[in-house]
Protein backbone atom coordinates (compact mmCIF):
# COMPACT_ATOMS: atom_id res chain seq x y z
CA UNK A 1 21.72 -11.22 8.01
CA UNK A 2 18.83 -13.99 8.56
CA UNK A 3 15.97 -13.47 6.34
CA UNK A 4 12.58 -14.72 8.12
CA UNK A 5 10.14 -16.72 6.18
CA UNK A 6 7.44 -13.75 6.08
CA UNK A 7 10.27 -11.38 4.57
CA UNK A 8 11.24 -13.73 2.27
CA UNK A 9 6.90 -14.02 0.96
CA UNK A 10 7.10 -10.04 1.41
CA UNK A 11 9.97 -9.71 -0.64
CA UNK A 12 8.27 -12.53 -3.09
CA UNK A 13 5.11 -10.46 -3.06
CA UNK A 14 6.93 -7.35 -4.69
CA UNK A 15 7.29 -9.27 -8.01
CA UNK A 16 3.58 -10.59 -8.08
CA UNK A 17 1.54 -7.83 -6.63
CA UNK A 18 3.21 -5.42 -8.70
CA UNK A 19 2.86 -7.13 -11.66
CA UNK A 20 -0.75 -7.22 -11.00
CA UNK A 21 -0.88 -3.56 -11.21
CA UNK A 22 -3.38 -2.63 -7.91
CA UNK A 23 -5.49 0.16 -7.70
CA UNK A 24 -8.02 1.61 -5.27
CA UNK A 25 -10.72 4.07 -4.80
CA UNK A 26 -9.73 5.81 -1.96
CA UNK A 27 -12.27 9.17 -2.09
CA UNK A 28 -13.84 10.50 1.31
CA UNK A 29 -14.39 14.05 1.94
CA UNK A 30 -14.01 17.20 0.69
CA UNK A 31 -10.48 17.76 -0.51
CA UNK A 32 -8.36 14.89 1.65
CA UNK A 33 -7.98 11.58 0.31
CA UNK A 34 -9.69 8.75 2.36
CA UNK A 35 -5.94 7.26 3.77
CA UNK A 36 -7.92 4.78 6.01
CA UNK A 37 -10.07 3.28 3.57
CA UNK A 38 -6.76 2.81 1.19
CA UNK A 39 -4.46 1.48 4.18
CA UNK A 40 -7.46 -0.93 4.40
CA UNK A 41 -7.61 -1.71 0.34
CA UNK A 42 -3.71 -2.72 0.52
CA UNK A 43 -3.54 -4.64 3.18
CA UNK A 44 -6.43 -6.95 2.20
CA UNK A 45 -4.90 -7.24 -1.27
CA UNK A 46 -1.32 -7.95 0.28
CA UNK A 47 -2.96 -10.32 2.73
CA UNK A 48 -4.14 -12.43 -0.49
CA UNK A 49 -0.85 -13.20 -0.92
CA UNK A 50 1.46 -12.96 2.50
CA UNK A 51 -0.02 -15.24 5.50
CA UNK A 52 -0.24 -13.26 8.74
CA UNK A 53 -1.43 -10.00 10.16
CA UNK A 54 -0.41 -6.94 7.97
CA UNK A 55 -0.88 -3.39 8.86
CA UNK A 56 -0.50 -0.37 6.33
CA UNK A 57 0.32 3.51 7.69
CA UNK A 58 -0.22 5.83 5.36
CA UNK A 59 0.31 9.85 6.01
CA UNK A 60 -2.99 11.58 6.99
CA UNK A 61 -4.45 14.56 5.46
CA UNK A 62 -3.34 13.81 1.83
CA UNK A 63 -4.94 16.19 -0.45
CA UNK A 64 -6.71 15.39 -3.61
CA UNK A 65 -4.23 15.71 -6.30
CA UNK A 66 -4.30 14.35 -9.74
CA UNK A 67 -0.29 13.13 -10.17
CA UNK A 68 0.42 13.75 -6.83
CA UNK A 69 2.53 10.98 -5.21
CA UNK A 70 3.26 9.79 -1.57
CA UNK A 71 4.50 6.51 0.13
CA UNK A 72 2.59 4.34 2.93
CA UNK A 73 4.73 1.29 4.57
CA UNK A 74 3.37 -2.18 4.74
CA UNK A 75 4.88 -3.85 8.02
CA UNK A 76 4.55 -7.52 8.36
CA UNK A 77 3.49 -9.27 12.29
CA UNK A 78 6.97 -10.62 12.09
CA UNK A 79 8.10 -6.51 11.81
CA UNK A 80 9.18 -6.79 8.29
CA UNK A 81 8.34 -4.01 5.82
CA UNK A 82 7.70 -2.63 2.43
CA UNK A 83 7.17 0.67 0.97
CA UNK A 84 4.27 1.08 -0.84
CA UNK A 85 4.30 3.71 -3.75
CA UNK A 86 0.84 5.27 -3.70
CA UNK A 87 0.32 7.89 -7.04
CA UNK A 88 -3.43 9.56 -7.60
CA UNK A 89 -5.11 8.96 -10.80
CA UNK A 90 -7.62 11.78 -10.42
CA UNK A 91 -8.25 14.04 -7.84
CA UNK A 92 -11.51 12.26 -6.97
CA UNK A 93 -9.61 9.94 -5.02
CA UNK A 94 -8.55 6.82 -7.32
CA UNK A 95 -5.20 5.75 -6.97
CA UNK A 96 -2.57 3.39 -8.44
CA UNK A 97 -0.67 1.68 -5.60
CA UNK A 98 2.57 -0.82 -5.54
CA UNK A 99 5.30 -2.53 -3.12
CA UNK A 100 8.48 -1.55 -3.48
CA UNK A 101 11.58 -2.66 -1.88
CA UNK A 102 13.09 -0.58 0.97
């Protein structure tokens, strides 16, 4: 299997952006986190790191929950990807977020 360049910085940028131990405040709304604002958090912290156009799903209507967990997925312009392990601090809407492989 050929590894491309980007997927090779993506798989890099596991090791350092983990280490670096991101978190975002994410809180919009009543009782649903703010997905789009934290989608937007994580990509402009993975794009410090990984040149070229990132986009970050996350699941929609994601309620507040301190301890609650869920995944978004980071995908790469070259259509490489990494799992990114979202877990809620509070349930005001701060979260702890790393990349994960697969």
């Amino acid at each position: 299997m050929n590894m491309s360049a980007a997927a090779r910085v993506l798989a890099g940028a596991v090791v350092a952006i983990t280490m670096m131990g991101c978190s975002a405040s994410a809180s919009v709304g009543f009782s649903d986190l703010d997905t789009a604002a934290l989608e937007d958090a994580v990509r402009d912290e993975i794009g410090k790191t990984i040149p070229g156009e990132i986009t970050v799903s996350c699941p929609e209507d994601v309620a507040m929950e301190q301890g609650a967990n869920f995944q978004c997925t980071a995908r790469h312009e070259d259509g490489s990807t990494l799992q990114v392990a979202v877990t809620q601090e509070d349930d005001e809407g701060n979260v702890n977020w790393q990349l994960v492989e697969g």
